[in-house]
Protein backbone atom coordinates (compact mmCIF):
# COMPACT_ATOMS: atom_id res chain seq x y z
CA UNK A 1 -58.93 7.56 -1.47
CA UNK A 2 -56.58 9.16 -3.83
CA UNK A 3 -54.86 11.00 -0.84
CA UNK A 4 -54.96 8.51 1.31
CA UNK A 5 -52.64 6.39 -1.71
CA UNK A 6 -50.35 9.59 -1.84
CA UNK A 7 -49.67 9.79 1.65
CA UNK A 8 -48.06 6.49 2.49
CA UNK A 9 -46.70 5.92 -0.78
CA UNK A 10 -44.92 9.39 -0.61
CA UNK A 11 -43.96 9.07 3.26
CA UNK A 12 -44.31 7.07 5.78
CA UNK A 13 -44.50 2.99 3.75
CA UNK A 14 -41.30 4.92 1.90
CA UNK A 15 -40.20 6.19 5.22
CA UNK A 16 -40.26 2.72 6.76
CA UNK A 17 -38.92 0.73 3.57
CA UNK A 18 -35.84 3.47 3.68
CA UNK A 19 -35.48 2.59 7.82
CA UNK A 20 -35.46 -1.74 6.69
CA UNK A 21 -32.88 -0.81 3.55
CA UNK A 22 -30.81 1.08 6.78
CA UNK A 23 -31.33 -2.16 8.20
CA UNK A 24 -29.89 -4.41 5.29
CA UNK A 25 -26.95 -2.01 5.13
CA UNK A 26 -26.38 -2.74 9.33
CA UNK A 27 -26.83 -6.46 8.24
CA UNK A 28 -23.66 -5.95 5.83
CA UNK A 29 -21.99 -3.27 7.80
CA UNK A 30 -21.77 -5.31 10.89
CA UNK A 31 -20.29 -7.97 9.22
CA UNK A 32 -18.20 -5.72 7.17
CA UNK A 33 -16.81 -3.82 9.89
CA UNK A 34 -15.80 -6.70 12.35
CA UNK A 35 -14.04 -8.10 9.11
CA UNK A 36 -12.06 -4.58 8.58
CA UNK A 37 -10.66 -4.62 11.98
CA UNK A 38 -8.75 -8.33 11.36
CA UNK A 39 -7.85 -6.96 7.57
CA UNK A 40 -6.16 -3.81 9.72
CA UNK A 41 -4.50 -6.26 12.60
CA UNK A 42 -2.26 -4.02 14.05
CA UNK A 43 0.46 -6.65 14.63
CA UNK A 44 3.01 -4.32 12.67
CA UNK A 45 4.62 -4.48 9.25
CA UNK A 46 7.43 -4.70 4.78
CA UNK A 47 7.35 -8.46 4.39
CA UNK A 48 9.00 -7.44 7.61
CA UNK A 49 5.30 -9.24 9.00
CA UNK A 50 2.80 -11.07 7.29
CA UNK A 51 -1.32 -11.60 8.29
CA UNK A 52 -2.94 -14.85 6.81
CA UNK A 53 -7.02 -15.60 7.83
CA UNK A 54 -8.27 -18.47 6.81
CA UNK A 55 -11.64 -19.70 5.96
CA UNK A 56 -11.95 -20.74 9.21
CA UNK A 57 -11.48 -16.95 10.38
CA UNK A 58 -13.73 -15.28 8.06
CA UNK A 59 -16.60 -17.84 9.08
CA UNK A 60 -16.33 -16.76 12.75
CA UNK A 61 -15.92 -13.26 11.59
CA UNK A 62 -19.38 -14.00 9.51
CA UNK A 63 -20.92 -15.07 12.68
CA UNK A 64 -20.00 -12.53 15.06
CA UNK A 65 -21.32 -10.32 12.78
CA UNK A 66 -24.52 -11.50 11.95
CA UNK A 67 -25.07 -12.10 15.96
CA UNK A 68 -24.10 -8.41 16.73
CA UNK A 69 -26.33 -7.12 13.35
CA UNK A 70 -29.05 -9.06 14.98
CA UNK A 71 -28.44 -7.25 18.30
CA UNK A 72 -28.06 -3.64 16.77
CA UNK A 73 -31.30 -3.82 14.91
CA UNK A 74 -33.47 -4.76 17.46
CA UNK A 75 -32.33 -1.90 19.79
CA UNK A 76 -32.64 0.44 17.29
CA UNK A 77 -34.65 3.73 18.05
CA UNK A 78 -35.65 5.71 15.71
CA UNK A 79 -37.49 9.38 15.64
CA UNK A 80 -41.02 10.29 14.78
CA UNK A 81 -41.65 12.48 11.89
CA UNK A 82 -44.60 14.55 10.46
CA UNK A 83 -45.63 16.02 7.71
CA UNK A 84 -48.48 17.81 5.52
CA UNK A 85 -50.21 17.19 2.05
CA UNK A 86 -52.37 19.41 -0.11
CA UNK A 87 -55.30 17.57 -1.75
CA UNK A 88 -57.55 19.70 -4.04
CA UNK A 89 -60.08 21.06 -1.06
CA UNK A 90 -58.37 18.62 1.18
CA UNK A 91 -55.27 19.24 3.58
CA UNK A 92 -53.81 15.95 5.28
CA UNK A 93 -51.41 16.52 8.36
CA UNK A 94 -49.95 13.03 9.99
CA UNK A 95 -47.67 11.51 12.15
CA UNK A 96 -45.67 8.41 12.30
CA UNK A 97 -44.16 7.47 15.85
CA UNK A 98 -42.33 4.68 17.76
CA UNK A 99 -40.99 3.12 14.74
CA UNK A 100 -39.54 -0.16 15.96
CA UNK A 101 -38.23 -3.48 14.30
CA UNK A 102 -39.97 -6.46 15.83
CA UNK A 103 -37.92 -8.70 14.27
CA UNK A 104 -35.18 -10.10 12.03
CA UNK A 105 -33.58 -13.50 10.83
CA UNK A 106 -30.82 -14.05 8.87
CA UNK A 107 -31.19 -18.17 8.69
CA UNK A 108 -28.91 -18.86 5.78
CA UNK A 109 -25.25 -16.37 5.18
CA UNK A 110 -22.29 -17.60 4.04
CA UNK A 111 -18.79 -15.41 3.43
CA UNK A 112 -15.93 -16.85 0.84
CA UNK A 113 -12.71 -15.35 -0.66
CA UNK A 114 -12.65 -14.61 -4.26
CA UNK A 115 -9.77 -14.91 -5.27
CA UNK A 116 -7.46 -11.74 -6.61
CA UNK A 117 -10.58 -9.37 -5.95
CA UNK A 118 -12.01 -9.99 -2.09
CA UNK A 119 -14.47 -11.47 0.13
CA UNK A 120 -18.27 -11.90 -0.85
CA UNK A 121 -20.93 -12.14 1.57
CA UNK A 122 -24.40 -13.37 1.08
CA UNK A 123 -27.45 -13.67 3.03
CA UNK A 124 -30.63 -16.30 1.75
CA UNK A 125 -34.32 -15.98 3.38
CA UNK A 126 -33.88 -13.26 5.66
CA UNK A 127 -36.85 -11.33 7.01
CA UNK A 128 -37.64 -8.83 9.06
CA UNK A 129 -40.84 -6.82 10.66
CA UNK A 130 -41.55 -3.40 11.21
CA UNK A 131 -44.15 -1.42 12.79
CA UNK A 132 -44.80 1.63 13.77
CA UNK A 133 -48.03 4.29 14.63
CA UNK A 134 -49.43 6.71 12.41
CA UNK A 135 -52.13 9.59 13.18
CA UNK A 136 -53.85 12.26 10.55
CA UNK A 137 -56.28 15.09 10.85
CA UNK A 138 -57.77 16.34 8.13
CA UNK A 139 -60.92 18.33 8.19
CA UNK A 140 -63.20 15.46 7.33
CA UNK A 141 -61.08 12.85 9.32
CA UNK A 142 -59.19 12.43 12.84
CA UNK A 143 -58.00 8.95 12.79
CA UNK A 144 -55.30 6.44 14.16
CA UNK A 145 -53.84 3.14 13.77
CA UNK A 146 -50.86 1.08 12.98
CA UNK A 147 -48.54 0.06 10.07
CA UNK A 148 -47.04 -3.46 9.95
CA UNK A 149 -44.43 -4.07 7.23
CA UNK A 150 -43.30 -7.86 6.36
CA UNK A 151 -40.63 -8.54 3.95
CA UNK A 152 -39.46 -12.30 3.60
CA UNK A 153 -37.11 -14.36 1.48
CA UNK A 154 -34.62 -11.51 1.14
CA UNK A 155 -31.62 -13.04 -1.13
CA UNK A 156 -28.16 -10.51 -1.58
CA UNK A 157 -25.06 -11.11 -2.49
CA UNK A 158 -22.25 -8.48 -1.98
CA UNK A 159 -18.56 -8.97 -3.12
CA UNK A 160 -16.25 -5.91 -2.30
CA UNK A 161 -12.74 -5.69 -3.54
CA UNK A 162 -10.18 -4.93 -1.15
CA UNK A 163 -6.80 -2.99 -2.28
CA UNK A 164 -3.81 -0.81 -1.23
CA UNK A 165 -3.69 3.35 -1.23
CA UNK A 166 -0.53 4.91 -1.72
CA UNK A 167 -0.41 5.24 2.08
CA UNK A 168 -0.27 1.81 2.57
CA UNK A 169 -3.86 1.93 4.04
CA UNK A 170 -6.80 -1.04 3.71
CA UNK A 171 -8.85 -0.04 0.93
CA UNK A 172 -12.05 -1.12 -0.20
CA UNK A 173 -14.95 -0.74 -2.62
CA UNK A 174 -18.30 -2.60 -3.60
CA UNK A 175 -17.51 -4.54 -6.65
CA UNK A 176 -20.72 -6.26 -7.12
CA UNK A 177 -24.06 -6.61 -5.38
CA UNK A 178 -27.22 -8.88 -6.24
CA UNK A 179 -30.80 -8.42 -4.84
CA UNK A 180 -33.65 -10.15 -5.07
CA UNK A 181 -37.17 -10.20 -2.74
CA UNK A 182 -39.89 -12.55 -2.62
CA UNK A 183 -42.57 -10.70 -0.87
CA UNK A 184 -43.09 -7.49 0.61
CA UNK A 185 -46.54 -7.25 2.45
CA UNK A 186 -48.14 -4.12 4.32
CA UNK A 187 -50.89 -3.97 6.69
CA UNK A 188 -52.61 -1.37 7.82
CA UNK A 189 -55.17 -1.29 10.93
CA UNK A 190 -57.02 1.16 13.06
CA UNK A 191 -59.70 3.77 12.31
CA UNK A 192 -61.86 2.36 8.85
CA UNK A 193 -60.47 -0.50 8.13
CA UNK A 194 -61.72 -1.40 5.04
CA UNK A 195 -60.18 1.87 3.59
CA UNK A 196 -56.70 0.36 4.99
CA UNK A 197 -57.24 -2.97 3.63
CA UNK A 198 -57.50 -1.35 0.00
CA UNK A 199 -54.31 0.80 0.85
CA UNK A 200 -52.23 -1.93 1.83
CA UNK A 201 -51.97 -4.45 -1.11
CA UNK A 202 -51.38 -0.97 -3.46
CA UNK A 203 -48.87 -0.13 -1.72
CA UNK A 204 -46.96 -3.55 -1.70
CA UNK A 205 -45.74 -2.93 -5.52
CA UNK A 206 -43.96 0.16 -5.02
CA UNK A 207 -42.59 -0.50 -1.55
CA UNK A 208 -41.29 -3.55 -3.39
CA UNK A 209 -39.79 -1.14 -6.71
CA UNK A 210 -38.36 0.84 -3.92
CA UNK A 211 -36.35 -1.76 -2.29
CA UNK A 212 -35.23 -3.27 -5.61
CA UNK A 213 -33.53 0.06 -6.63
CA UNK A 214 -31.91 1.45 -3.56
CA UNK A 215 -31.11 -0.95 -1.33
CA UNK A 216 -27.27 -1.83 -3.26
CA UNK A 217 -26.86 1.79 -4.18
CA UNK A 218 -27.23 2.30 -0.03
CA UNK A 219 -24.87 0.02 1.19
CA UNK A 220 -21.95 0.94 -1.64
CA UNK A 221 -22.80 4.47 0.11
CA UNK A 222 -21.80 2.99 3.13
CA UNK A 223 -19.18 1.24 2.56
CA UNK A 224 -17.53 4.24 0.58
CA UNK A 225 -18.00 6.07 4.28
CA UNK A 226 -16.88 3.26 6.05
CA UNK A 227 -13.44 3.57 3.10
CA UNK A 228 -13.41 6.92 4.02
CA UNK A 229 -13.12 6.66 7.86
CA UNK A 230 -10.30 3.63 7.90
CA UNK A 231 -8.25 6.13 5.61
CA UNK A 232 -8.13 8.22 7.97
CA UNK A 233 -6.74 5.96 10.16
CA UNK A 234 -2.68 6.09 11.22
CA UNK A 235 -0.42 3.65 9.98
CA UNK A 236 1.72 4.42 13.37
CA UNK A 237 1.33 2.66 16.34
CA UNK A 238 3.35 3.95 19.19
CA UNK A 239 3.86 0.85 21.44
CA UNK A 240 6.19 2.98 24.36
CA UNK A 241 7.58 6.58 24.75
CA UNK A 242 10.64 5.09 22.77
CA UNK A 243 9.72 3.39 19.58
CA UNK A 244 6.61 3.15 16.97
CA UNK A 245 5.65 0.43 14.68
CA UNK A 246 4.92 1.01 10.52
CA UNK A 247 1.78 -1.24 10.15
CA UNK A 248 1.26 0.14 6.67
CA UNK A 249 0.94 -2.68 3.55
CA UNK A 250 2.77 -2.64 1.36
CA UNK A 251 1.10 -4.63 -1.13
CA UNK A 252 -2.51 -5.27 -2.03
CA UNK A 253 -3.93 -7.83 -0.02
CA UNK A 254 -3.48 -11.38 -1.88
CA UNK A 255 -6.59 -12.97 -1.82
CA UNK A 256 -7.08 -16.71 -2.63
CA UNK A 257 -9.51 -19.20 -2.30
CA UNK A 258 -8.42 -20.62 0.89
CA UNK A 259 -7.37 -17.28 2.90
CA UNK A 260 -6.20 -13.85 2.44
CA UNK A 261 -2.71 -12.84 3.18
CA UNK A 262 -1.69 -9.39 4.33
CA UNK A 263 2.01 -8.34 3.97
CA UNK A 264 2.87 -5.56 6.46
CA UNK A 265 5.84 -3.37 6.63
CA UNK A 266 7.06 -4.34 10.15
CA UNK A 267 9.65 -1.85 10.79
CA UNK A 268 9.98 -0.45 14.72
CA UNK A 269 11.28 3.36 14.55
CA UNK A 270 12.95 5.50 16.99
CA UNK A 271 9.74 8.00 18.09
CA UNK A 272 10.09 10.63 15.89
CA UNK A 273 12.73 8.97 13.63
CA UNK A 274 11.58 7.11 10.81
CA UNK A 275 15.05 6.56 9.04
CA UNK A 276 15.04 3.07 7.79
CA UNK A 277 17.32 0.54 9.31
CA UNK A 278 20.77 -0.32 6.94
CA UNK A 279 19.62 -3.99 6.32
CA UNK A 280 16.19 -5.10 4.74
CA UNK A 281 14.06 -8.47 5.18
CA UNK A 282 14.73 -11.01 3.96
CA UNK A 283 11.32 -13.21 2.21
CA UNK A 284 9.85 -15.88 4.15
CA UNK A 285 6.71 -17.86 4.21
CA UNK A 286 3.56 -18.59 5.89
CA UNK A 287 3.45 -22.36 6.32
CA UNK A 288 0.36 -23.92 4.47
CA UNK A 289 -1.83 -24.55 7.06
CA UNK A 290 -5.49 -23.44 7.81
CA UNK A 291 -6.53 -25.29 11.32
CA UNK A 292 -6.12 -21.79 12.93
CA UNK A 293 -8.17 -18.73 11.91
CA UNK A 294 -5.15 -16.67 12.00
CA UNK A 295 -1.17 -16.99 11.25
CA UNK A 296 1.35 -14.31 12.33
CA UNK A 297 4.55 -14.21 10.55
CA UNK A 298 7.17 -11.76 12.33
CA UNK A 299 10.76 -12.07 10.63
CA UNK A 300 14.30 -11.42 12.41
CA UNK A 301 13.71 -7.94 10.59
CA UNK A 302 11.05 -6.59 13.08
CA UNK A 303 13.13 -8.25 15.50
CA UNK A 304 16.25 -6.32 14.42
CA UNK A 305 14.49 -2.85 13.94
CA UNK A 306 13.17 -2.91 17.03
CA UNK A 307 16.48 -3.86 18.56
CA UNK A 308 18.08 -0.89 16.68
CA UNK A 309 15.01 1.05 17.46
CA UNK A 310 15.57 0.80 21.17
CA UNK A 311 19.27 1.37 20.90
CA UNK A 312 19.06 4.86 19.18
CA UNK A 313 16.25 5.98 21.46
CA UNK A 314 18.60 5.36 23.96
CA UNK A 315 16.43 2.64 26.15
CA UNK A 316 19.54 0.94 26.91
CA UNK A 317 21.04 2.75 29.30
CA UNK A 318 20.36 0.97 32.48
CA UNK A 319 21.02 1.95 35.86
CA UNK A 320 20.92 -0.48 38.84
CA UNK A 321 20.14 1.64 42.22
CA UNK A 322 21.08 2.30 45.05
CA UNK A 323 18.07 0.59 46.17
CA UNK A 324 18.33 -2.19 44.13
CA UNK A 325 21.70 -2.60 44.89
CA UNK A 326 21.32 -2.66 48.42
CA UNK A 327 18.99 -5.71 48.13
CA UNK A 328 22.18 -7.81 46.87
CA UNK A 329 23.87 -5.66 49.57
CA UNK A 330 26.20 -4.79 46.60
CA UNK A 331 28.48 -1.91 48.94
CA UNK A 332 32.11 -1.27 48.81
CA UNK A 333 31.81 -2.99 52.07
CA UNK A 334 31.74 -6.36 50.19
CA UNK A 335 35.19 -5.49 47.89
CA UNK A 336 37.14 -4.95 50.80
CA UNK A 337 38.22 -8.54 51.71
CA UNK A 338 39.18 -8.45 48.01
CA UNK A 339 40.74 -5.26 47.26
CA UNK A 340 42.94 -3.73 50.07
CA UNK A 341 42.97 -0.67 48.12
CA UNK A 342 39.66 -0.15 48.61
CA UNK A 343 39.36 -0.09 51.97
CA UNK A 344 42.06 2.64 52.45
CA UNK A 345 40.27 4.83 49.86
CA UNK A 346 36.58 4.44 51.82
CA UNK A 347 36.70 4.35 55.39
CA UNK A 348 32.74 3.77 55.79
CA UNK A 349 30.88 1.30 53.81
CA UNK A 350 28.98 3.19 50.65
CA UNK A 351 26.35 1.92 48.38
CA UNK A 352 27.47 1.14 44.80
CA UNK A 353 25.75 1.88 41.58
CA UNK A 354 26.48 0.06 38.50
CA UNK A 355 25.48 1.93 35.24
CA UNK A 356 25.07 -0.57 31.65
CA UNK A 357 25.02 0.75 28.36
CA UNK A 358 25.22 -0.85 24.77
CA UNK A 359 27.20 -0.05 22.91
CA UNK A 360 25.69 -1.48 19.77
CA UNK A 361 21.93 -2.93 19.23
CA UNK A 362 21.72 -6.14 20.29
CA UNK A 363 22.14 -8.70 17.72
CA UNK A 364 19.05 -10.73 17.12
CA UNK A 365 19.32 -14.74 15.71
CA UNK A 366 16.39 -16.88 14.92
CA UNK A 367 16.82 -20.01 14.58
CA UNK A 368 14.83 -23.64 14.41
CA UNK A 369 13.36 -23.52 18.06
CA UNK A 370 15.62 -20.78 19.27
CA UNK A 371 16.13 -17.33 19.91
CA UNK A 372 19.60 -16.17 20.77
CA UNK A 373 20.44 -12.40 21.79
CA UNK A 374 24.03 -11.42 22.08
CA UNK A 375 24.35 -7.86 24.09
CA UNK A 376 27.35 -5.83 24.20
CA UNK A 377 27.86 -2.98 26.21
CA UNK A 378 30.00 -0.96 29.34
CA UNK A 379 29.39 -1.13 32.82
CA UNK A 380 30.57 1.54 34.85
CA UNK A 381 30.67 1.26 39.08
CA UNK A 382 29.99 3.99 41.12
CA UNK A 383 30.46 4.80 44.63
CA UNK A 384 27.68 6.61 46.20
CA UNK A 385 28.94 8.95 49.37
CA UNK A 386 27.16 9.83 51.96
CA UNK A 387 26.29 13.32 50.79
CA UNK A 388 24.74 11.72 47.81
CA UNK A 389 27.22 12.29 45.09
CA UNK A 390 28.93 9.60 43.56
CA UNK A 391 32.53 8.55 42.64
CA UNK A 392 33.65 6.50 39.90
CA UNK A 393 35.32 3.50 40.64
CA UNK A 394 36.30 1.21 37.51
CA UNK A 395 34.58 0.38 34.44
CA UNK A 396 34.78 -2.56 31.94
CA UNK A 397 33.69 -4.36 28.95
CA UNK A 398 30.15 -6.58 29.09
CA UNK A 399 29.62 -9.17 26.51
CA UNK A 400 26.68 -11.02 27.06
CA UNK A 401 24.85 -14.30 25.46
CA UNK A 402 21.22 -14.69 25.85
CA UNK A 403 18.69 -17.26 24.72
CA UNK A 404 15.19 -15.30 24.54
CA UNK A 405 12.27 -17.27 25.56
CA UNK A 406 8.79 -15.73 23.38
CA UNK A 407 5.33 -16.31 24.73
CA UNK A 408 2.23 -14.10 24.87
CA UNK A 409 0.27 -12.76 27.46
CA UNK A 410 -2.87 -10.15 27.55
CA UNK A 411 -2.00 -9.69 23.74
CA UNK A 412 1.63 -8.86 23.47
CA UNK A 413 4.11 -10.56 22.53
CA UNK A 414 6.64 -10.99 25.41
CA UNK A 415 10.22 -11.42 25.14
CA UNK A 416 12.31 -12.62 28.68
CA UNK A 417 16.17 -13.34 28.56
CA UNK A 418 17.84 -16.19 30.17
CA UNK A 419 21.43 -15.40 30.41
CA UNK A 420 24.08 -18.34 28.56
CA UNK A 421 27.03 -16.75 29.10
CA UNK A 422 28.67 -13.51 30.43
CA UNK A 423 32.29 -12.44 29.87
CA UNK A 424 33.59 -9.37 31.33
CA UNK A 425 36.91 -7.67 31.04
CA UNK A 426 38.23 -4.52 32.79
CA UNK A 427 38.92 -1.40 31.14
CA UNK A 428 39.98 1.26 34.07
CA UNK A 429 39.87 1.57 37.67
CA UNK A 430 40.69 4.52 40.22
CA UNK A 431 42.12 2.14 41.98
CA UNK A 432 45.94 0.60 41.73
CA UNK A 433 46.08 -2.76 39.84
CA UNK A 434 45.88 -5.53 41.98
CA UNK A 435 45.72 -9.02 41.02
CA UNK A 436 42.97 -9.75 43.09
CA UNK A 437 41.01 -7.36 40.80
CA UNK A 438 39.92 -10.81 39.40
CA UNK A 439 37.81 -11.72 42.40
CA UNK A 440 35.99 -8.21 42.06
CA UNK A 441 35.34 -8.80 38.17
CA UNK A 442 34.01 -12.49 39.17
CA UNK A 443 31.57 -11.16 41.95
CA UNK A 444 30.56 -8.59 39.59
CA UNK A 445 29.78 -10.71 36.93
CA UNK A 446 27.53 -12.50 39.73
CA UNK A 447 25.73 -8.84 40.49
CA UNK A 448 25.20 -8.34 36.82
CA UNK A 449 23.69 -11.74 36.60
CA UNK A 450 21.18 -11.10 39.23
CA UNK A 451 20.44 -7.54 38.76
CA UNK A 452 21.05 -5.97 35.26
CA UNK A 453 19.18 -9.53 33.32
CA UNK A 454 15.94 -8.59 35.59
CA UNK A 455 15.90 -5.30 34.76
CA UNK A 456 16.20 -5.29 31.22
CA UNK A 457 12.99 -8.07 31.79
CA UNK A 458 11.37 -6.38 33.52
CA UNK A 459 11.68 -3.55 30.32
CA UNK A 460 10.72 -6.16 27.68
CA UNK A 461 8.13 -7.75 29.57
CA UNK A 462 6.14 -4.90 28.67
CA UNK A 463 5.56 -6.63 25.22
CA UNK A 464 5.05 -5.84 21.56
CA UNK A 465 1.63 -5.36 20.98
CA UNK A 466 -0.67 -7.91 19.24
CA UNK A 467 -3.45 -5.72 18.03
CA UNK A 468 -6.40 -7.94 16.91
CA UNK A 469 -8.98 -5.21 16.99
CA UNK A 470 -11.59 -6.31 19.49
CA UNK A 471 -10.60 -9.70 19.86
CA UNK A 472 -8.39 -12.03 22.30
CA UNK A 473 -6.44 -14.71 21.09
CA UNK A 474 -7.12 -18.04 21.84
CA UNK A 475 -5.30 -20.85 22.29
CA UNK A 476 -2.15 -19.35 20.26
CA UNK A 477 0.84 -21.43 19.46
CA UNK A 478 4.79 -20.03 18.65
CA UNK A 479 7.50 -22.10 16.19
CA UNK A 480 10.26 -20.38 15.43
CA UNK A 481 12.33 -21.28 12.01
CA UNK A 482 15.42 -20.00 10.43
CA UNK A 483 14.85 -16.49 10.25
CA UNK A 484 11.02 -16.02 11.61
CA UNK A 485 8.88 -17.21 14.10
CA UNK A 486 4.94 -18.07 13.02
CA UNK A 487 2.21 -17.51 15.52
CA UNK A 488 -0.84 -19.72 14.79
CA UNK A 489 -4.22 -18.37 16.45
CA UNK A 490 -7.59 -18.39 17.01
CA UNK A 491 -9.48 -15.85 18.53
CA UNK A 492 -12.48 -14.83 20.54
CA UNK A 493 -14.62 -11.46 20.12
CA UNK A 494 -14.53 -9.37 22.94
CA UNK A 495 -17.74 -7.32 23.91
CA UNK A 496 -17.20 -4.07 24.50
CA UNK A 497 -20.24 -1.40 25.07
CA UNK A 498 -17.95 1.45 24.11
CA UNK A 499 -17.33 -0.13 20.90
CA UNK A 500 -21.19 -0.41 20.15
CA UNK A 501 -21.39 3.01 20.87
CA UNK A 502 -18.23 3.70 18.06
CA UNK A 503 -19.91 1.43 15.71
CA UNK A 504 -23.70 3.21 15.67
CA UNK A 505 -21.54 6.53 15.59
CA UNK A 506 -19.47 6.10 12.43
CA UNK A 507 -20.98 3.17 10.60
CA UNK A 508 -24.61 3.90 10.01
């Protein structure tokens, strides 16, 4: 009897208890980790960006979790083990295989901000079953059975604080955690049962003690892992081969009753340049709102770094093809009728290529309902010969006045110009003066209307990414204001079986 006692006290009712405490810390972990990836948005960001979620966000964050913790457990495998024990005269080997959970409710959990520390989570009457098969031999006994294991009216309450390393990452660590269990019962069956029956209520008390002490000491182990793995996480995102967004905080997340707001650095870089811009945001605010689960602020800043961004990586240097051209049939053919000089300097009708560069970044406005982008640059016009070389032709002056239309699509944040006005002004020609030159600027200023706006849209409608890890966003709205634009969300999880696979893999 005494062995019998020492065996599944010191292995496999421990064993199982340490599997369900694994289980309790995927209960908090799923939650916990589906919460990280909003607290990391990777919408980029100085007060140059701001992140607010709302109670309304952190309950569907609390639900998605427990639905995928729910999910996780049940398909969890787990290995068989075996071991030996020396007992006087007596030597006990055994087996425990095909550990499974049969089941698990969470009926009652609830998530709320605390405010200036973090979020707490707790969960009220959970329960779960386990079972699993066990086998020993000893030289008096060969027997077999099973092991049920029932815990019910599981109470915890977890509140981790979440903070700021000097790297601007999302930091976090358990601040508190509560525990309580109502009943723990074990069953044993198989081979003599009444020697089982005995075993089972003496070992309810310790499986009980042993749940009482480890189960908070396991998940701040986690979530110090869990701390460990998002520091190692970049604060660059690279959205193109031209330019990178800072992400980083950089201040501790504010948390307050109602929502939790996130101030990001929001400055676009040059790849591989990371000289801040001459000019610095300017504050704004979120407006006080909390129908949506998330709000977006972006300022004129990010607007402006990226715009300055782009310009010193050179992205706006634009050249309009020959093939492009030729679908306007833009060819000196066409300047003829206006320039006389042209036709005695090209006998057969070439293609012509039109080159744009700024020749400053683009100068960003926001105002109430409005975007405005005024672009300045050259435009050079080329005549391509038939041997493929080209000769210049005249060049001139482009100063152009754009209002920017925003909306989002597959999670960016698309920009598309509508061209206002256009003035253009010659600089020098090849060619002798002639004051029909006029006609030549006027039907260029047509070609750059239909040619040079759709390329540079076609460029931005690659979009800034909106980087709600793992989610879509539903339903999202844009205002623009003096000096930012607001983006009020919700959003939807998105399922991904790679992700589970991540999740198992570096969470538990």
């Amino acid at each position: 009897m005494k062995y019998l006692t020492s065996i599944y006290a010191s292995s496999s009712p421990y064993r199982l208890i340490s599997s369900l405490c694994g289980k309790g810390e995927k209960m908090f972990n799923a939650w916990y980790s589906f919460l990280l990836c909003w607290l990391s948005l990777r919408i980029e960001a100085n007060p140059g960006l701001k992140v607010r979620i709302t109670e309304k966000g952190l309950d569907y964050g609390r639900k998605i979790g427990m639905e995928l913790l729910k999910q996780a457990v049940l398909k969890e495998t787990f290995p068989s083990w075996s071991g030996q024990e020396n007992f006087s005269v007596v030597t006990v080997s055994y087996v425990i295989s095909r550990l499974r959970i049969n089941s698990v409710d969470f009926p009652e959990t609830s998530a709320s901000f605390i405010p200036g520390t973090g979020i707490s989570l707790s969960v009220a009457h959970a329960s779960a079953t386990i079972s699993a098969d066990w086998r020993m031999n000893t030289w008096l006994l060969n027997d077999h059975g099973g092991i049920t294991v029932s815990i019910s009216g599981l109470f915890i309450t977890i509140v981790f604080k979440v903070s700021r390393d000097s790297a601007g990452r999302l930091t976090t660590l358990l601040d508190d955690c509560q525990l309580s269990i109502n009943s723990v019962k074990v069953e044993l069956n198989g081979g003599s049962s009444w020697i089982y029956s005995f075993l089972s209520g003496y070992l309810e008390k310790p499986i009980h003690s042993k749940l009482d002490q480890n189960l908070c000491q396991n998940i701040k182990y986690k979530i110090q892992m869990m701390d460990a793995h998002i520091r190692q996480q970049k604060v660059l995102t690279q959205i193109d081969a031209f330019a990178q967004i800072d992400y980083s905080l950089v201040s501790s997340p504010a948390v307050f009753k109602s929502h939790i707001n996130l101030d990001l650095k929001g400055t676009v870089y040059p790849v591989g340049n990371h000289t801040d811009p001459p000019f610095v945001p300017a504050p704004f605010a979120l407006p006080n709102q909390d129908d949506s689960m998330v709000y977006l602020g972006v300022s004129s800043y990010f607007l402006k770094s990226a715009s300055l961004a782009y310009y010193r990586a050179g992205a706006f240097s634009i050249t309009i093809s020959e093939e492009l051209a030729t679908t306007l049939n833009l060819n000196i053919g066409l300047f003829k009728d206006f320039v006389p000089e042209i036709a005695l300097s090209y006998i057969i009708s070439c293609p012509v290529l039109l080159k744009l560069m700024a020749t400053s970044p683009p100068a960003v406005s926001l105002n109430a309902d409005k975007c405005i982008l005024q672009i300045t640059g050259c435009v050079e016009v080329f005549a391509v010969l038939p041997n493929s070389t080209t000769q210049y032709i005249f060049a001139g002056n482009l100063t152009a006045s754009t209002r920017a239309n925003l909306t989002i699509s597959k999670q960016k944040l698309i920009i598309s110009l509508l061209l206002k006005r256009l003035q253009f002004s010659l600089l020098h020609s090849s060619l002798r003066s002639s004051e029909r030159m006029s006609l030549v600027e006027n039907f260029l200023s047509y070609a750059l209307w239909n040619t040079v706006i759709p390329v540079i849209n076609d460029k931005l409608g690659k979009g800034f990414p909106l980087n709600l890890a793992h989610t879509i966003l539903t339903g999202p709205v844009i205002k623009m204001n003096q000096d930012h634009l607001v983006i009020s969300t919700d959003v939807q999880y998105k399922h991904e079986e790679k992700r589970d696979e991540d999740f198992h893999s570096h969470s538990f």
